[in-house]
N, C-alpha and C. Protein backbone atom coordinates (compact mmCIF):
# COMPACT_ATOMS: atom_id res chain seq x y z
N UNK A 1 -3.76 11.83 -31.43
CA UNK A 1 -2.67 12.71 -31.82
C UNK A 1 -2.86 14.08 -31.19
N UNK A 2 -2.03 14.38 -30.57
CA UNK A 2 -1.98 16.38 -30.12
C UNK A 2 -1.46 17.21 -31.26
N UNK A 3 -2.53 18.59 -30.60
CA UNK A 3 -2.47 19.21 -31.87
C UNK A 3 -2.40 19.98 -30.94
N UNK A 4 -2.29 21.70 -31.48
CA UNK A 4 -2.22 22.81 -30.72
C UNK A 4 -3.41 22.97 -29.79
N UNK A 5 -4.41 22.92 -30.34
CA UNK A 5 -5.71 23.19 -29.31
C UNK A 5 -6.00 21.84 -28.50
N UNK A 6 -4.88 21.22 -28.17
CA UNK A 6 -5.18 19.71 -26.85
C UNK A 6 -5.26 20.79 -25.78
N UNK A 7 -5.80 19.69 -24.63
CA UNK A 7 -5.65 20.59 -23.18
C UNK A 7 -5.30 19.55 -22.96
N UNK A 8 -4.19 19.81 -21.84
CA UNK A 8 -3.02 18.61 -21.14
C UNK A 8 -3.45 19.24 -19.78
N UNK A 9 -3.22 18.57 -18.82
CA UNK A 9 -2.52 18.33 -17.13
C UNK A 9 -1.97 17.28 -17.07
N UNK A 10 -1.18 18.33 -15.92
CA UNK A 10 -0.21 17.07 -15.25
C UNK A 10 -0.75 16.33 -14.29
N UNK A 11 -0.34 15.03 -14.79
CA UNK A 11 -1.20 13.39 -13.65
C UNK A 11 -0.76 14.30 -11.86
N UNK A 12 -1.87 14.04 -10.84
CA UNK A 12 -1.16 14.22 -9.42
C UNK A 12 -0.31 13.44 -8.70
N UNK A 13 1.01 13.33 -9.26
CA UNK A 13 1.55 12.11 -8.96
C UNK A 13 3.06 13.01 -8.07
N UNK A 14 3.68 12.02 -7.18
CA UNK A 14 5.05 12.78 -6.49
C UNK A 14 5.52 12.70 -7.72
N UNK A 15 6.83 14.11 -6.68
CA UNK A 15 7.69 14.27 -7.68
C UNK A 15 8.61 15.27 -7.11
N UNK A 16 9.59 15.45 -7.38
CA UNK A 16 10.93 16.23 -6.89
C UNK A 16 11.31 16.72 -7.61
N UNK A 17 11.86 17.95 -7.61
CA UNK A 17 12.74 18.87 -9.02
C UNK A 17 14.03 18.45 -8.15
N UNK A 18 15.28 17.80 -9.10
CA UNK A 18 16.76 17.75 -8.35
C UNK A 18 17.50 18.22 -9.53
N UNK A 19 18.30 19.49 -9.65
CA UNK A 19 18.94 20.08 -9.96
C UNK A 19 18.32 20.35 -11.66
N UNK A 20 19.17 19.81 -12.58
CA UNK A 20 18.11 20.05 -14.19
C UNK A 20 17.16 19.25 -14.57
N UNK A 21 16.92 17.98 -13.68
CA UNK A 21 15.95 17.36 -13.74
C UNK A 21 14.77 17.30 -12.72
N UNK A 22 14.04 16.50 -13.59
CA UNK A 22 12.88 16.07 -12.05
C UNK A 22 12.57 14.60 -11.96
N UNK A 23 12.30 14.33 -11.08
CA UNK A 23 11.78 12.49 -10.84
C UNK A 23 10.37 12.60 -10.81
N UNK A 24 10.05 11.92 -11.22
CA UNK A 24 8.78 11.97 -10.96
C UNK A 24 8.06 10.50 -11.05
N UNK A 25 7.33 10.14 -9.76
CA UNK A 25 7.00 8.85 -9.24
C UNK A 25 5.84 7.92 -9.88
N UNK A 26 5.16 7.10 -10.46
CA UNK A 26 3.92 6.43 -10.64
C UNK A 26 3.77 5.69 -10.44
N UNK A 27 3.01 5.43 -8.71
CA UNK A 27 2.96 4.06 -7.67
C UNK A 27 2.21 3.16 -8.42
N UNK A 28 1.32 3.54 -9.25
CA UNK A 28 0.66 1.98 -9.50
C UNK A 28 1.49 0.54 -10.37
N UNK A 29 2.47 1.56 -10.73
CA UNK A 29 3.36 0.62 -11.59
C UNK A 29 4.76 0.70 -10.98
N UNK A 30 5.01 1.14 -10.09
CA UNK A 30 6.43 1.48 -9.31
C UNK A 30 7.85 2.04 -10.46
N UNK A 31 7.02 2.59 -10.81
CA UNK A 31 8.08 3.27 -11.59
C UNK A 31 8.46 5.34 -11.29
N UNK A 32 9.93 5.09 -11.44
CA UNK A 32 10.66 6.33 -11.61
C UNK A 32 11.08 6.90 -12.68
N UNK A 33 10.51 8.00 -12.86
CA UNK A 33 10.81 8.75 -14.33
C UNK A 33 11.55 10.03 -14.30
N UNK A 34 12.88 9.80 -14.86
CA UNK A 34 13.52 10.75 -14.61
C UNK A 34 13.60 11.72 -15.91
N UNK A 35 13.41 13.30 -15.63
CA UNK A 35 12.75 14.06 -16.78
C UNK A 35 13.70 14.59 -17.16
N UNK A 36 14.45 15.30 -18.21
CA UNK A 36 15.74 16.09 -18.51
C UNK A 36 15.38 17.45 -18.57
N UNK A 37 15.79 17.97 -18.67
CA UNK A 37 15.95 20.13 -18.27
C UNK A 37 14.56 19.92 -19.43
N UNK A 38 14.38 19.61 -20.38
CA UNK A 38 13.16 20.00 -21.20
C UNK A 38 11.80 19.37 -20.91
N UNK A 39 11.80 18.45 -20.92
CA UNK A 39 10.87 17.76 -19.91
C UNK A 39 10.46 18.35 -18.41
N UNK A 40 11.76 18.63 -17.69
CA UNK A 40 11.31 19.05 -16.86
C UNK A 40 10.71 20.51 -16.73
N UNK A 41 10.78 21.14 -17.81
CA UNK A 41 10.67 22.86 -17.80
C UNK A 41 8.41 22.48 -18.28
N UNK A 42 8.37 21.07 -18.95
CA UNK A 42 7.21 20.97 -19.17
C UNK A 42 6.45 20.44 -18.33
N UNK A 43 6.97 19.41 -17.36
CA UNK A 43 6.57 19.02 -16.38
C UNK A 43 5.96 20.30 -15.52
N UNK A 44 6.98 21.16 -15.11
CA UNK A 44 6.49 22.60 -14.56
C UNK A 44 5.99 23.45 -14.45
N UNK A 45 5.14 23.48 -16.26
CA UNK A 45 4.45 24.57 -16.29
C UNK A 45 3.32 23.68 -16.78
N UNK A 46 3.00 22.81 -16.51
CA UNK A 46 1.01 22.42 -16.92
C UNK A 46 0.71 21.92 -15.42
N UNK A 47 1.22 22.30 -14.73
CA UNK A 47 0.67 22.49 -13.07
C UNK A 47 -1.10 22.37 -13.39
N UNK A 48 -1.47 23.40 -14.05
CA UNK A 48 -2.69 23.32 -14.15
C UNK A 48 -3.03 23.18 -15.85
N UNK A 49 -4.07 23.12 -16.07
CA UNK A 49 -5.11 22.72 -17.74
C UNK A 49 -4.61 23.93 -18.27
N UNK A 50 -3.72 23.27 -19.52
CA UNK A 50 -2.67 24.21 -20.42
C UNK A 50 -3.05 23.90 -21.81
N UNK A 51 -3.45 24.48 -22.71
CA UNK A 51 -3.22 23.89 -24.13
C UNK A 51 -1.99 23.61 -24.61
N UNK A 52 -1.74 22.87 -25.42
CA UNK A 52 -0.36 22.53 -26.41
C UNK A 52 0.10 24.12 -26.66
N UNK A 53 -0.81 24.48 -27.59
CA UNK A 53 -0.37 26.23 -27.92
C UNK A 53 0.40 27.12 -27.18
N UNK A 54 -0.34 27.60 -25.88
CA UNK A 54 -0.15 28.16 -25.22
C UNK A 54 1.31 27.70 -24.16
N UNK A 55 1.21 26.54 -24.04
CA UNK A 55 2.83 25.40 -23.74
C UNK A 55 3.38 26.03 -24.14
N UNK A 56 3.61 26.12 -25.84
CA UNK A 56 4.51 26.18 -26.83
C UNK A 56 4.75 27.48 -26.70
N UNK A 57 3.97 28.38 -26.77
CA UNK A 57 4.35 30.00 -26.82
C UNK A 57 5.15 30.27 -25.66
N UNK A 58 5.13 29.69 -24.33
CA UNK A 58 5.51 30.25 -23.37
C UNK A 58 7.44 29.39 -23.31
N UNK A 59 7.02 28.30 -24.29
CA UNK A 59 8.30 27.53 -24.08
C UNK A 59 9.31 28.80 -25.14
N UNK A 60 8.82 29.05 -25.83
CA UNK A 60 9.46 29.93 -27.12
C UNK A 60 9.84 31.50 -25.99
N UNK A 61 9.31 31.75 -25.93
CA UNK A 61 9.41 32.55 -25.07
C UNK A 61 11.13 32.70 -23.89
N UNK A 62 10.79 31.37 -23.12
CA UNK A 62 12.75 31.02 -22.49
C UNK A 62 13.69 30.69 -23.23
N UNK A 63 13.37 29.36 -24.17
CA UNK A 63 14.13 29.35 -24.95
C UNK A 63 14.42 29.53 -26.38
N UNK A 64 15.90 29.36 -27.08
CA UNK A 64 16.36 30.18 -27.80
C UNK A 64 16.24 28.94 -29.30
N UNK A 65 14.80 28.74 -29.72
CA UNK A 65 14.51 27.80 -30.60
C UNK A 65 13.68 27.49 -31.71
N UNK A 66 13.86 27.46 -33.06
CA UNK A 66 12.52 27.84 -33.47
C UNK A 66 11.43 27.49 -33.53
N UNK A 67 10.51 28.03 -33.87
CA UNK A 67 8.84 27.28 -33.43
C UNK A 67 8.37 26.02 -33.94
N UNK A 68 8.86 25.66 -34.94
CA UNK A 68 8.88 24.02 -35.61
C UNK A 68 9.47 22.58 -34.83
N UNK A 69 10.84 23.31 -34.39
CA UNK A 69 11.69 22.18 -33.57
C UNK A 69 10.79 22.03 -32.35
N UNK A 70 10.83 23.64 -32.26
CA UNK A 70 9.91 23.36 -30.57
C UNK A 70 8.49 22.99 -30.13
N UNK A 71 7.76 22.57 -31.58
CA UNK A 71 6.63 22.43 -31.37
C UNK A 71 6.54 20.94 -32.07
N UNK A 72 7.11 20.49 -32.73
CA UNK A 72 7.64 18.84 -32.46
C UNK A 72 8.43 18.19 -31.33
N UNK A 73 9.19 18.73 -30.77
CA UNK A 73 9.98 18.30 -29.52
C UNK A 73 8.51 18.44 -28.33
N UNK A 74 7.88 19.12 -28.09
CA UNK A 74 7.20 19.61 -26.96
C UNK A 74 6.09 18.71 -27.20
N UNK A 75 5.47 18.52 -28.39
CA UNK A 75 4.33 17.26 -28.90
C UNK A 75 5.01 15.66 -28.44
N UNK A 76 6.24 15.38 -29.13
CA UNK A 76 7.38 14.24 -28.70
C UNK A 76 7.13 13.84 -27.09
N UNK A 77 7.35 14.87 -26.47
CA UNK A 77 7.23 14.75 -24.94
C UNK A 77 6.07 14.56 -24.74
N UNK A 78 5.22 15.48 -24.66
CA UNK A 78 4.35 15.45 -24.17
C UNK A 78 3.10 13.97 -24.90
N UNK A 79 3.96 13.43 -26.14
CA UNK A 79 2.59 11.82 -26.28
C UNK A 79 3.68 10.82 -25.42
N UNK A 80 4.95 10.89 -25.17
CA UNK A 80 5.97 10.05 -24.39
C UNK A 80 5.41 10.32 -22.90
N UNK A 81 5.25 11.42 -22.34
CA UNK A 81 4.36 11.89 -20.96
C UNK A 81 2.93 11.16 -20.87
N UNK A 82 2.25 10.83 -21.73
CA UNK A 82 1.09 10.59 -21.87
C UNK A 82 1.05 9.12 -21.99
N UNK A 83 1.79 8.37 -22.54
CA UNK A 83 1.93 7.16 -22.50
C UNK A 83 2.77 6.74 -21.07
N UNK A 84 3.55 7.48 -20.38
CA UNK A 84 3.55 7.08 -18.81
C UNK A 84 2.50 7.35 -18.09
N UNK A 85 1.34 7.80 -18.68
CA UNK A 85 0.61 8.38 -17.73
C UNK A 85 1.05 9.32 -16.52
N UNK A 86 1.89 10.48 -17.12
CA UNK A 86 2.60 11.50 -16.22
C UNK A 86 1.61 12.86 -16.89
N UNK A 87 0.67 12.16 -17.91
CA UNK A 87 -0.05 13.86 -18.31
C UNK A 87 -1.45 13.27 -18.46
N UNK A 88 -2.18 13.85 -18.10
CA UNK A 88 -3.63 13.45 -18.85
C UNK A 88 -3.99 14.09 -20.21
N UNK A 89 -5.06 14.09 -20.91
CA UNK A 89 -4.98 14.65 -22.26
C UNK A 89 -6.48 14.81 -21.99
N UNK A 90 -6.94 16.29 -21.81
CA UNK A 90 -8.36 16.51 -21.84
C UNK A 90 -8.96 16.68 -22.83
């Protein structure tokens, strides 16, 4: 289970930002994962070893949401990311 103090990265896998989304590729299973504007805003920023927390503060930060929704929605994604193996979980 993720909690605030997880450390996430993102898997090194291709990937394209196309317009509010992103694709993003995982050859070992040939699959295409296409991310939506929120996903993709998370996809974008754990470039590098991010905690959940610190995710969350910076997501609160752009958008206009409160910290409960956004810190269940951003957990949501990010164990759905993790079960594609599109995040690692350090």
């Amino acid at each position: 289970m993720l909690t605030e103090n997880t450390k996430i990265k993102r898997t090194d896998l291709p990937w394209q930002a196309i317009e509010d989304q992103t694709l993003v590729l995982t050859p070992e299973n040939s699959m295409a994962h296409e991310l939506n504007l929120t996903a993709s805003w998370i996809w974008q920023n754990i470039h590098n070893e991010i905690t959940v927390q610190k995710l969350l503060d910076k997501f609160l930060l752009e958008f206009d949401i409160d910290k409960t929704t956004a810190k269940n929605d951003i957990i949501d994604l990010l164990t759905k990311m993790d079960g594609n193996h599109l995040i690692q979980i350090l």
